[in-house]
Protein backbone atom coordinates (compact mmCIF):
# COMPACT_ATOMS: atom_id res chain seq x y z
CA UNK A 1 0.00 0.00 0.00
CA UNK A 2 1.59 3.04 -0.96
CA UNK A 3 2.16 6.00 1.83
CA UNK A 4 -0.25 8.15 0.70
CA UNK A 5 -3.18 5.45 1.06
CA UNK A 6 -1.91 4.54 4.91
CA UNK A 7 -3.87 6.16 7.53
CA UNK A 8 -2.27 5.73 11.50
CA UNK A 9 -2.67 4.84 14.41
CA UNK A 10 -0.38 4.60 17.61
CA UNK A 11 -0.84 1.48 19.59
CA UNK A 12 -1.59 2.45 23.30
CA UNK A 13 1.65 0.52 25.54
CA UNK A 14 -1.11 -1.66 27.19
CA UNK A 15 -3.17 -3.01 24.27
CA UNK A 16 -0.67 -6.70 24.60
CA UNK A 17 -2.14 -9.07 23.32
CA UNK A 18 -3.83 -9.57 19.77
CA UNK A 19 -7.43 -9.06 21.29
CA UNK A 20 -6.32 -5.36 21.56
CA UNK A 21 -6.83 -4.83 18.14
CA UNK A 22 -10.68 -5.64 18.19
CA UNK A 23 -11.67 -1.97 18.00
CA UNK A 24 -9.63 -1.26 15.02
CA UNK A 25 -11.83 -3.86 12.87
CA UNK A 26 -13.69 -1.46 10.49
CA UNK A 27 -12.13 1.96 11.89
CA UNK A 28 -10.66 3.94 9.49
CA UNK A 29 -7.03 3.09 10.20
CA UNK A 30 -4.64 0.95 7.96
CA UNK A 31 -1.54 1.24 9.34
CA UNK A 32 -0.08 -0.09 12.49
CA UNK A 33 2.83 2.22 14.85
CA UNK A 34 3.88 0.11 17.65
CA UNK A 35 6.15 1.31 21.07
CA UNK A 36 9.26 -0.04 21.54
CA UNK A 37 9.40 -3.53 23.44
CA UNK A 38 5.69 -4.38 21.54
CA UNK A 39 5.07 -8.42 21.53
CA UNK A 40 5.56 -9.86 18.45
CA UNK A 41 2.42 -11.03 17.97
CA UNK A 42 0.60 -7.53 17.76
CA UNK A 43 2.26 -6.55 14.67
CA UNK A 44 1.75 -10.32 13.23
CA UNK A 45 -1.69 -9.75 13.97
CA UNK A 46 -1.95 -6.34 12.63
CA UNK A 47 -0.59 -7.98 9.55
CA UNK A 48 -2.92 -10.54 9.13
CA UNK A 49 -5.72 -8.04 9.09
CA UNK A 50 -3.98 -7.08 6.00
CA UNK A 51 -2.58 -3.96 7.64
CA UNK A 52 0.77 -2.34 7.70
CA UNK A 53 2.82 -2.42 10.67
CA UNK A 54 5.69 -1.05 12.26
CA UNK A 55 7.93 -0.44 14.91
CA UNK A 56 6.96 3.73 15.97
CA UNK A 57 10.87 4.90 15.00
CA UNK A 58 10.31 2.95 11.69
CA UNK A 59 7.31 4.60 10.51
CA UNK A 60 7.18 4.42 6.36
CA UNK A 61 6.18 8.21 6.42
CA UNK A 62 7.97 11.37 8.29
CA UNK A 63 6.67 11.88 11.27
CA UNK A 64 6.75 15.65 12.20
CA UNK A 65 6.72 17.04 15.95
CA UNK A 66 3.67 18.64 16.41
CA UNK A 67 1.78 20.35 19.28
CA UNK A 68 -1.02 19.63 21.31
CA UNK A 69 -4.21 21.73 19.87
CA UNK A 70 -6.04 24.40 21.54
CA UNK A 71 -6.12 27.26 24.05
CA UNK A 72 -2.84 27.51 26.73
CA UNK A 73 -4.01 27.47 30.12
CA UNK A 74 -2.09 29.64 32.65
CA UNK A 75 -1.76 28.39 36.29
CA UNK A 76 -4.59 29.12 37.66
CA UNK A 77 -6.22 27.14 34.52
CA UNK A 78 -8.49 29.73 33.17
CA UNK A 79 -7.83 30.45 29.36
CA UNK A 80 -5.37 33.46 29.27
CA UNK A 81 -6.30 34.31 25.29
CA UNK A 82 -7.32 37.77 25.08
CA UNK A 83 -10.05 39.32 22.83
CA UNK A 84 -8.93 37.31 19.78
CA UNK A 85 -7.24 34.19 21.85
CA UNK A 86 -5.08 34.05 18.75
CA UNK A 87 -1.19 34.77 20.42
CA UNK A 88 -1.81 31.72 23.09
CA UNK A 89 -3.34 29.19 20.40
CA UNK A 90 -1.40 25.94 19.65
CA UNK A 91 -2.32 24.91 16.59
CA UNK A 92 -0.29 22.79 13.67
CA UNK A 93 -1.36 24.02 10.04
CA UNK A 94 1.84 25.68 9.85
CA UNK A 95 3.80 23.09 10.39
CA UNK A 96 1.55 20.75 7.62
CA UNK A 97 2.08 23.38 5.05
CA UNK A 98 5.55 23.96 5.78
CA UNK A 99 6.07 20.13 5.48
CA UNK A 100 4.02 20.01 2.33
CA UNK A 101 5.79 22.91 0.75
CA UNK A 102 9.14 21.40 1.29
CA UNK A 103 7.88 18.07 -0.33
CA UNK A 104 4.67 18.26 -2.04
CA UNK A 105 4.54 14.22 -3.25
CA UNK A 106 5.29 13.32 0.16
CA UNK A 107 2.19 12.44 2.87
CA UNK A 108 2.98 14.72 6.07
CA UNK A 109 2.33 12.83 9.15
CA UNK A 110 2.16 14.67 12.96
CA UNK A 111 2.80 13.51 16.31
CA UNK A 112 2.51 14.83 19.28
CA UNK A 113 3.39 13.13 23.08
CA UNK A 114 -0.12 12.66 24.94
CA UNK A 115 -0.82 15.64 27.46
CA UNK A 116 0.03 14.70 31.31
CA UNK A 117 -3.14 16.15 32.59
CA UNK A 118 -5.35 13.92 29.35
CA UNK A 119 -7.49 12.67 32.07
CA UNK A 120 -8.66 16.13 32.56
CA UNK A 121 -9.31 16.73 28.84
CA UNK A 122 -12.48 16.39 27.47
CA UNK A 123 -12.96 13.07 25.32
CA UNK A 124 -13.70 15.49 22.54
CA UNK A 125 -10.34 17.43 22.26
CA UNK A 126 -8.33 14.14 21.09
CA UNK A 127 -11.10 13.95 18.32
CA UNK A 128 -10.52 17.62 17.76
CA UNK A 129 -6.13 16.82 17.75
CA UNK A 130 -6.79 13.88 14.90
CA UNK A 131 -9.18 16.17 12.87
CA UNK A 132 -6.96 19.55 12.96
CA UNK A 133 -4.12 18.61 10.28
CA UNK A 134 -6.44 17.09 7.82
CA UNK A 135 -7.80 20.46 5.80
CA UNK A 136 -3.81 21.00 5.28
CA UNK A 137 -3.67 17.84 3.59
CA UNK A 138 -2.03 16.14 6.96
CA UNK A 139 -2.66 13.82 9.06
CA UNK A 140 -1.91 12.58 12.82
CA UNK A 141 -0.64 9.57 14.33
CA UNK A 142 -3.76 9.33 16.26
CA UNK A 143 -2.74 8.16 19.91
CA UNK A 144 -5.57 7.87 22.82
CA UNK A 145 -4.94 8.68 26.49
CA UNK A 146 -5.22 5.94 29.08
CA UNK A 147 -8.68 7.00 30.10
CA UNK A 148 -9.61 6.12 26.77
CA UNK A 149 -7.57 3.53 25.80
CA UNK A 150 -7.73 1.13 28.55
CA UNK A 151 -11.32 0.40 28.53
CA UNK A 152 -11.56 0.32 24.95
CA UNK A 153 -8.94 -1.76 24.81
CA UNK A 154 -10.75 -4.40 27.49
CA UNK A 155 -13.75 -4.06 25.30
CA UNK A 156 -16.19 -1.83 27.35
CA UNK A 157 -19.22 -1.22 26.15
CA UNK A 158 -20.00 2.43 26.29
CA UNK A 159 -16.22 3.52 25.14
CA UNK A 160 -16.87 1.30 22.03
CA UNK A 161 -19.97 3.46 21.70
CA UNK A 162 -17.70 6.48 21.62
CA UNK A 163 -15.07 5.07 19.96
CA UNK A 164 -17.61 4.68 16.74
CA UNK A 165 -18.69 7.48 16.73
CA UNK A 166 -15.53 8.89 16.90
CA UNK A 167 -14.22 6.99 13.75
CA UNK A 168 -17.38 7.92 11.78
CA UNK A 169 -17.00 11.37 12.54
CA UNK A 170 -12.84 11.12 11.67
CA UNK A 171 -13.93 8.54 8.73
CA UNK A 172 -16.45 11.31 7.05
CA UNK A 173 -13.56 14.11 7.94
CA UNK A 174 -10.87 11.84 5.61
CA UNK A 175 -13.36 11.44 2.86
CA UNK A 176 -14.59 15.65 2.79
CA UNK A 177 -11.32 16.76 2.93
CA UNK A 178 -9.45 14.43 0.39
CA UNK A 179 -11.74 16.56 -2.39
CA UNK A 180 -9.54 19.71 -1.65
CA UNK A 181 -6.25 18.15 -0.87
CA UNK A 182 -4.38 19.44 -3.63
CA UNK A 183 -6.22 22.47 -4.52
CA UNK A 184 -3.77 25.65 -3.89
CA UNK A 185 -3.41 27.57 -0.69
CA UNK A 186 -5.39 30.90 -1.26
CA UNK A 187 -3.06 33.53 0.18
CA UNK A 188 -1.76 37.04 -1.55
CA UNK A 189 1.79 36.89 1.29
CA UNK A 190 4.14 34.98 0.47
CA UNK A 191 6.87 33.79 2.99
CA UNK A 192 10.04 32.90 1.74
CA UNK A 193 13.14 31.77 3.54
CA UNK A 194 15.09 28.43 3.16
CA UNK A 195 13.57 26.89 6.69
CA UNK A 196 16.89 25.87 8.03
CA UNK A 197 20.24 26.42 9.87
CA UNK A 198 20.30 29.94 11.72
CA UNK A 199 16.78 30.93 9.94
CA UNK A 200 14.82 27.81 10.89
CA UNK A 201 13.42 29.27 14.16
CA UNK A 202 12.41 32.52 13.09
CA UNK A 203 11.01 31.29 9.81
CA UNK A 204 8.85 28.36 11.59
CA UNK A 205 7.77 31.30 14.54
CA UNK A 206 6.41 33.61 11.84
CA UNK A 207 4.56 30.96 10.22
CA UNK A 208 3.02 29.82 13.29
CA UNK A 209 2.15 33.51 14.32
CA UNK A 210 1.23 34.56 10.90
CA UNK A 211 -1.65 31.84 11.16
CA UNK A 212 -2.80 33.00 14.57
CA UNK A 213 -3.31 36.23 13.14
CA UNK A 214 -5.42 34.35 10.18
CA UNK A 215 -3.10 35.87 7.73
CA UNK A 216 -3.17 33.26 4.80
CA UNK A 217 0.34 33.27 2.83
CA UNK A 218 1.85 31.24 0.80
CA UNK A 219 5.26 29.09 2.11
CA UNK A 220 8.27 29.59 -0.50
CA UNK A 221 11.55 27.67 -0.48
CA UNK A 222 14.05 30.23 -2.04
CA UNK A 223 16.36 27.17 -3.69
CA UNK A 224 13.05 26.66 -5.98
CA UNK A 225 11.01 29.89 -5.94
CA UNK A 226 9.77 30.95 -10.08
CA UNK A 227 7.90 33.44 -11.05
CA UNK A 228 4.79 31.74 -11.07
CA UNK A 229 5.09 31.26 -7.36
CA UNK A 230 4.78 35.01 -7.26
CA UNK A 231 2.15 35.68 -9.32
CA UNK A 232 -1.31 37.06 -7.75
CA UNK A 233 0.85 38.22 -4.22
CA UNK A 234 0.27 41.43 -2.80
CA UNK A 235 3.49 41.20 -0.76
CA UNK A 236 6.74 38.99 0.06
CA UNK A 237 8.35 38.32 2.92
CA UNK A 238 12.36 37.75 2.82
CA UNK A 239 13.05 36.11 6.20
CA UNK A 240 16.67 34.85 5.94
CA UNK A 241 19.68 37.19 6.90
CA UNK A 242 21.62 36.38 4.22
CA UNK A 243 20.88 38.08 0.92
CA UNK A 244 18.99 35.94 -1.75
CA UNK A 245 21.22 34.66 -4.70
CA UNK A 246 21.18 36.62 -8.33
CA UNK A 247 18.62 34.61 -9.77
CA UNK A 248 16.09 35.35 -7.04
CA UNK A 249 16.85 38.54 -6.50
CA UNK A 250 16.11 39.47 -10.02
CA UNK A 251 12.57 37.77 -9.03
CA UNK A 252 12.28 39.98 -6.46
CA UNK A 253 13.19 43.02 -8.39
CA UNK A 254 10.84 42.16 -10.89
CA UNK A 255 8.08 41.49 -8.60
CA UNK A 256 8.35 45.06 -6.54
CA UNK A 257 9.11 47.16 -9.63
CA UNK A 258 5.40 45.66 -10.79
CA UNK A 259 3.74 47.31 -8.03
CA UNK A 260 4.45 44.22 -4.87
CA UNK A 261 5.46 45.62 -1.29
CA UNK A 262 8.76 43.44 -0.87
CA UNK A 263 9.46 43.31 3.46
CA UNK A 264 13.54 42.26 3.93
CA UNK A 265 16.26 42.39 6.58
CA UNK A 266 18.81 45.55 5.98
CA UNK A 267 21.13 43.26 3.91
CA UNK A 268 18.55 42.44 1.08
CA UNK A 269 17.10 45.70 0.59
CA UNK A 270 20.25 47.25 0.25
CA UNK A 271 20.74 45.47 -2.97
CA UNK A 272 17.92 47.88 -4.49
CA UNK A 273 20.41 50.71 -4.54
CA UNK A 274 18.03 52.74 -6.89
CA UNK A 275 14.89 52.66 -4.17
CA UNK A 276 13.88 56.06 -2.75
CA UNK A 277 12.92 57.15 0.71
CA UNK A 278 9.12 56.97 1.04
CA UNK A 279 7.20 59.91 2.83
CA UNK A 280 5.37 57.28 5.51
CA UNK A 281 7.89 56.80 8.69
CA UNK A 282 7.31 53.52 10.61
CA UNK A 283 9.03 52.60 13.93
CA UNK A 284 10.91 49.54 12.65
CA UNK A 285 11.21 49.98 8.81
CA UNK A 286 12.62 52.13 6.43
CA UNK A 287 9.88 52.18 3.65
CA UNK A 288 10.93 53.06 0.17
CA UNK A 289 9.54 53.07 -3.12
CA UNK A 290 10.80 50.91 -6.04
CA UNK A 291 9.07 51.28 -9.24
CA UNK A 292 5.70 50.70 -9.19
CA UNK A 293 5.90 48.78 -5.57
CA UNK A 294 7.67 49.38 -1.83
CA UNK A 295 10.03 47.68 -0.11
CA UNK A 296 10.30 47.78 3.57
CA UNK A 297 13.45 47.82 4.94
CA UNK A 298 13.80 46.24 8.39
CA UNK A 299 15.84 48.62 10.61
CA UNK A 300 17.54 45.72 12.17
CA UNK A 301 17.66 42.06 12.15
CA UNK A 302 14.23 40.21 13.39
CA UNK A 303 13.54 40.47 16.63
CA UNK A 304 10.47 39.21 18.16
CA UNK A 305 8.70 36.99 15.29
CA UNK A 306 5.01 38.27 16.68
CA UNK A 307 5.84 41.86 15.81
CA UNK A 308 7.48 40.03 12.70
CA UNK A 309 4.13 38.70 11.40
CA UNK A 310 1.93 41.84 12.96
CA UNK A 311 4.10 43.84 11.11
CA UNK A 312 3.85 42.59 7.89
CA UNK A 313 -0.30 41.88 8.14
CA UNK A 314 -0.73 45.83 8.83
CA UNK A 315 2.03 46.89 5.92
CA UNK A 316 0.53 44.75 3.46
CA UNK A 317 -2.60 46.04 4.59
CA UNK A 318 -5.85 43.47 5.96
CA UNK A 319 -7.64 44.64 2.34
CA UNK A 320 -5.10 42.17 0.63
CA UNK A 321 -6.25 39.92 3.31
CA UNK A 322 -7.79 36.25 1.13
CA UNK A 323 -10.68 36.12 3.24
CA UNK A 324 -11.47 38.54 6.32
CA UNK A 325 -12.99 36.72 9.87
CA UNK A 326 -15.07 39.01 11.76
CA UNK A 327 -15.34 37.53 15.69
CA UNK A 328 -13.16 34.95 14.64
CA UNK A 329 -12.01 34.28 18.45
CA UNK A 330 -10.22 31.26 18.41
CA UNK A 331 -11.11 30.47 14.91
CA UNK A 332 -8.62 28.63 12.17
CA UNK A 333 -8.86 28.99 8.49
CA UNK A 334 -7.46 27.60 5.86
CA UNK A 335 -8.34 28.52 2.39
CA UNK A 336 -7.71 26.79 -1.01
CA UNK A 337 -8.56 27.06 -4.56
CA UNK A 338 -9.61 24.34 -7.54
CA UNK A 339 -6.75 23.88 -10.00
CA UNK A 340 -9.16 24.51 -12.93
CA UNK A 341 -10.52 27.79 -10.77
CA UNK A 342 -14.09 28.82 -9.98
CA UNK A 343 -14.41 27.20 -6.97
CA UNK A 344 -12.53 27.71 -3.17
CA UNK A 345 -13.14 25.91 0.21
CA UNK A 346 -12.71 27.82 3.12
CA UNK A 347 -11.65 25.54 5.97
CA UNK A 348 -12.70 26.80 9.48
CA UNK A 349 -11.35 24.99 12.99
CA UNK A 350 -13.12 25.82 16.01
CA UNK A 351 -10.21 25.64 18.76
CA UNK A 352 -12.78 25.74 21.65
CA UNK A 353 -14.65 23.14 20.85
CA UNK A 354 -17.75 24.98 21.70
CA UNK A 355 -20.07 26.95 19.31
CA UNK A 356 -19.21 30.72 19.15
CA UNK A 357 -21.47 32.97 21.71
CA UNK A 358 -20.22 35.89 19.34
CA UNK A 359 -21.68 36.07 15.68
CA UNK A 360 -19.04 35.46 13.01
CA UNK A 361 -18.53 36.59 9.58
CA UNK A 362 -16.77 35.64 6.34
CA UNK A 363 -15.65 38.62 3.91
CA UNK A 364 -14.44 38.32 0.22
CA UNK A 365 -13.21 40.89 -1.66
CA UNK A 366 -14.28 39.17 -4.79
CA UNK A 367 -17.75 38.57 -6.00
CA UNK A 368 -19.31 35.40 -5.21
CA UNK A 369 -21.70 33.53 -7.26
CA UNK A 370 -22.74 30.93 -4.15
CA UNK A 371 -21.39 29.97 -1.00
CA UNK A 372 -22.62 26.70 1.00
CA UNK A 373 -21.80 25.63 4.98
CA UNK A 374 -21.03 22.44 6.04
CA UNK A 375 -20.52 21.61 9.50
CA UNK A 376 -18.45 18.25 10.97
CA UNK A 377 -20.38 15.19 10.33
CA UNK A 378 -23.13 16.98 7.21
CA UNK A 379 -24.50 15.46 4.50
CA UNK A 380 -25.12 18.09 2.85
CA UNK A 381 -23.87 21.95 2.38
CA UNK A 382 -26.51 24.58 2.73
CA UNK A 383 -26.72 27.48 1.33
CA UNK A 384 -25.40 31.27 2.66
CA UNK A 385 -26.61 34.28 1.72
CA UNK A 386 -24.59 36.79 0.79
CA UNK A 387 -24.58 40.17 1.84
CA UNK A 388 -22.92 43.06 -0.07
CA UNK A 389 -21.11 45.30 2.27
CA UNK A 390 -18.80 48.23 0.75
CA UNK A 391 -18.06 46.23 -2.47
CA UNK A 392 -17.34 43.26 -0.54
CA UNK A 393 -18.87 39.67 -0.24
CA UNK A 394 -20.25 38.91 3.24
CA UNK A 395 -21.12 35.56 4.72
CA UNK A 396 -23.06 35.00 8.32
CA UNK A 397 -21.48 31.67 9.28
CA UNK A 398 -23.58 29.65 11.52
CA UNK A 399 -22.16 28.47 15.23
CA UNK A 400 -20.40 25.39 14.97
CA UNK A 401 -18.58 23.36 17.78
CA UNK A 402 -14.77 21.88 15.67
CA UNK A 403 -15.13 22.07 12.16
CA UNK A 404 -16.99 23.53 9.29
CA UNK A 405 -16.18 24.11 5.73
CA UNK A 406 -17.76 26.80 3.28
CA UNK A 407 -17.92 26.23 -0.18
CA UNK A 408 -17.48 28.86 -2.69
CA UNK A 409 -18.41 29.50 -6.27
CA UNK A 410 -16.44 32.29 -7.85
């Protein structure tokens, strides 16, 4: 079975003996990832069910470290997210379309060690943590806690209730979200760095607080970047210290000259000697026009990544923004596009697990012919109405508890 087709699951430590593997019959898992010191007779049973199986450190696919979803807790335990909850929100679709940028024809698989206080977790947040990385075209190594596990395991009655309902729910998420798996991300930023050595952390921090701030962007290796990567951005952002190569630079060049806004370290920007001084004056850049576009000029190296990515949202400007959330709280989205066009998904994650008390809103600067809402577990969309609001394309997204997904005609 090739990678791509292998769906996984971690055996829990405890589940010894063949029996264990009862509640896998008919779930939506094919593939097998065993601890270290397993008997040999789980994975020669896992095999005999005709699925794969191996040893956790030998999985077949990459196996990225991940985090565990949702809202930080502070020590008293109360939710310390602000207004928007978005600088305290673990979430992983960064690291899924970092890992898919860097290797497209590979499957990107995400783990993540089980949290030590699962027992106080509600059942529903490890159904959330399998669900999360699949709009991105991920998946997890699913895992369960002990509370779970162990009576599933022994074959209890009521967990088995839960535990089908859980791999419906996860079974129907696969099969919705495969139809958009290789459609394009949606995004008018693009974020381009080479993701390793002394850029690595700052480049992986501004992706992961870029997407907190629901600022879509595209994820560009420079060692492959053409100019069809660029085409339809608003804005770039150079992360690396070190200049880009000839080649790409005369990308770049091309790119701000046609009207982009080009945001670079001191060292890049100084190789557009011919740039003037623009009249704005911001506390960290020095912004200066270049043809028909701008470049902003960090005054110094990065610093904090957060003011990185807030930076670059408000010099872009949230018009270029592909889609605008209004109440989003601790709303995700992740937005793609049909290879033959005319038709987006807009992929929402609830990180609360519980339906918004706060109306929210989807807005499109383009014109939309028909939007539809589906909500975890649907059969079928139903249809929005659309609102015109200053030129713009307005959708009244009803409450939903995890996931939902709108549909859009173009």
């Amino acid at each position: 079975m090739a990678p791509h087709q292998l769906v996984p699951f971690e055996l829990p430590p405890d589940w010894n003996r063949p029996e264990n593997l009862a509640p896998l019959d008919g779930a939506p898992f094919n593939c097998v990832l065993f601890p270290e010191g397993a008997a040999p007779s789980i994975a020669a049973a896992a095999s005999a069910k005709g699925w794969q199986a191996y040893p956790l450190k030998q999985a077949p696919v990459k196996i990225r470290e991940g985090v565990w979803p949702g809202l930080r807790l502070n020590q008293s335990t109360s939710e310390s997210a602000g207004p928007t909850g978005t600088p305290w929100l673990d979430a992983n679709g960064w690291v899924a379309q970092l890992a898919r940028a860097e290797k497209p024809a590979d499957p990107c698989w995400i783990r993540t060690e089980i949290p030590e206080n699962a027992s106080q977790q509600p059942e529903d947040m490890f159904l959330f943590a399998a669900l999360e990385p699949v709009p991105y075209g991920a998946l997890r190594v699913v895992a369960l806690p002990p509370s779970m596990a162990r009576p599933l395991g022994a074959g209890d009655a009521a967990m088995r209730s839960r535990w089908q309902g859980f791999c419906d729910l996860y079974r129907w998420m696969l099969a919705q979200c495969a139809k958009t798996s290789d459609w394009a991300v949606v995004a008018r930023l693009g974020i381009l760095s080479n993701f390793a050595g002394a850029n690595e952390f700052i480049s992986g921090e501004v992706l992961n607080l870029a997407a907190r701030r629901n600022l879509a962007y595209r994820v560009l290796f420079k060692d492959r970047v053409q100019a069809e990567a660029l085409r339809g951005l608003k804005a770039v952002l150079y992360i690396d210290v070190e200049p880009p190569p000839p080649p790409l630079l005369k990308l770049l060049d091309a790119f701000v000259a046609s009207g982009g806004l080009l945001l670079s370290p001191p060292a890049t920007a100084a190789k557009f000697a011919s740039a003037r001084a623009a009249s704005e004056v911001h506390p960290r850049f020095h912004l200066r026009t270049y043809g028909r576009g701008r470049i902003a000029a960090s005054k110094e190296d990065w610093g904090d990544p957060y003011v990185v990515a807030q930076d670059t949202h408000l010099l872009m400007s949230r018009r270029h923004d592909s889609v605008r959330l209004f109440n989003a709280g601790s709303l995700q989205f992740h937005h793609v596009a049909a290879p033959q066009g005319g038709h987006e998904t807009v992929h929402l994650l609830n990180y609360t697990l519980r339906p918004s008390a706060n109306p929210v809103s989807l807005q499109s600067w383009r014109t939309l012919k028909s939007a539809k809402f589906l909500s975890a577990g649907g059969r079928e969309p139903v249809p929005l109405e659309i609102h015109k609001q200053s030129g713009y394309s307005e959708l009244h997204i009803p409450a939903f508890p995890m996931y939902a997904a709108i549909e859009l005609e173009i």
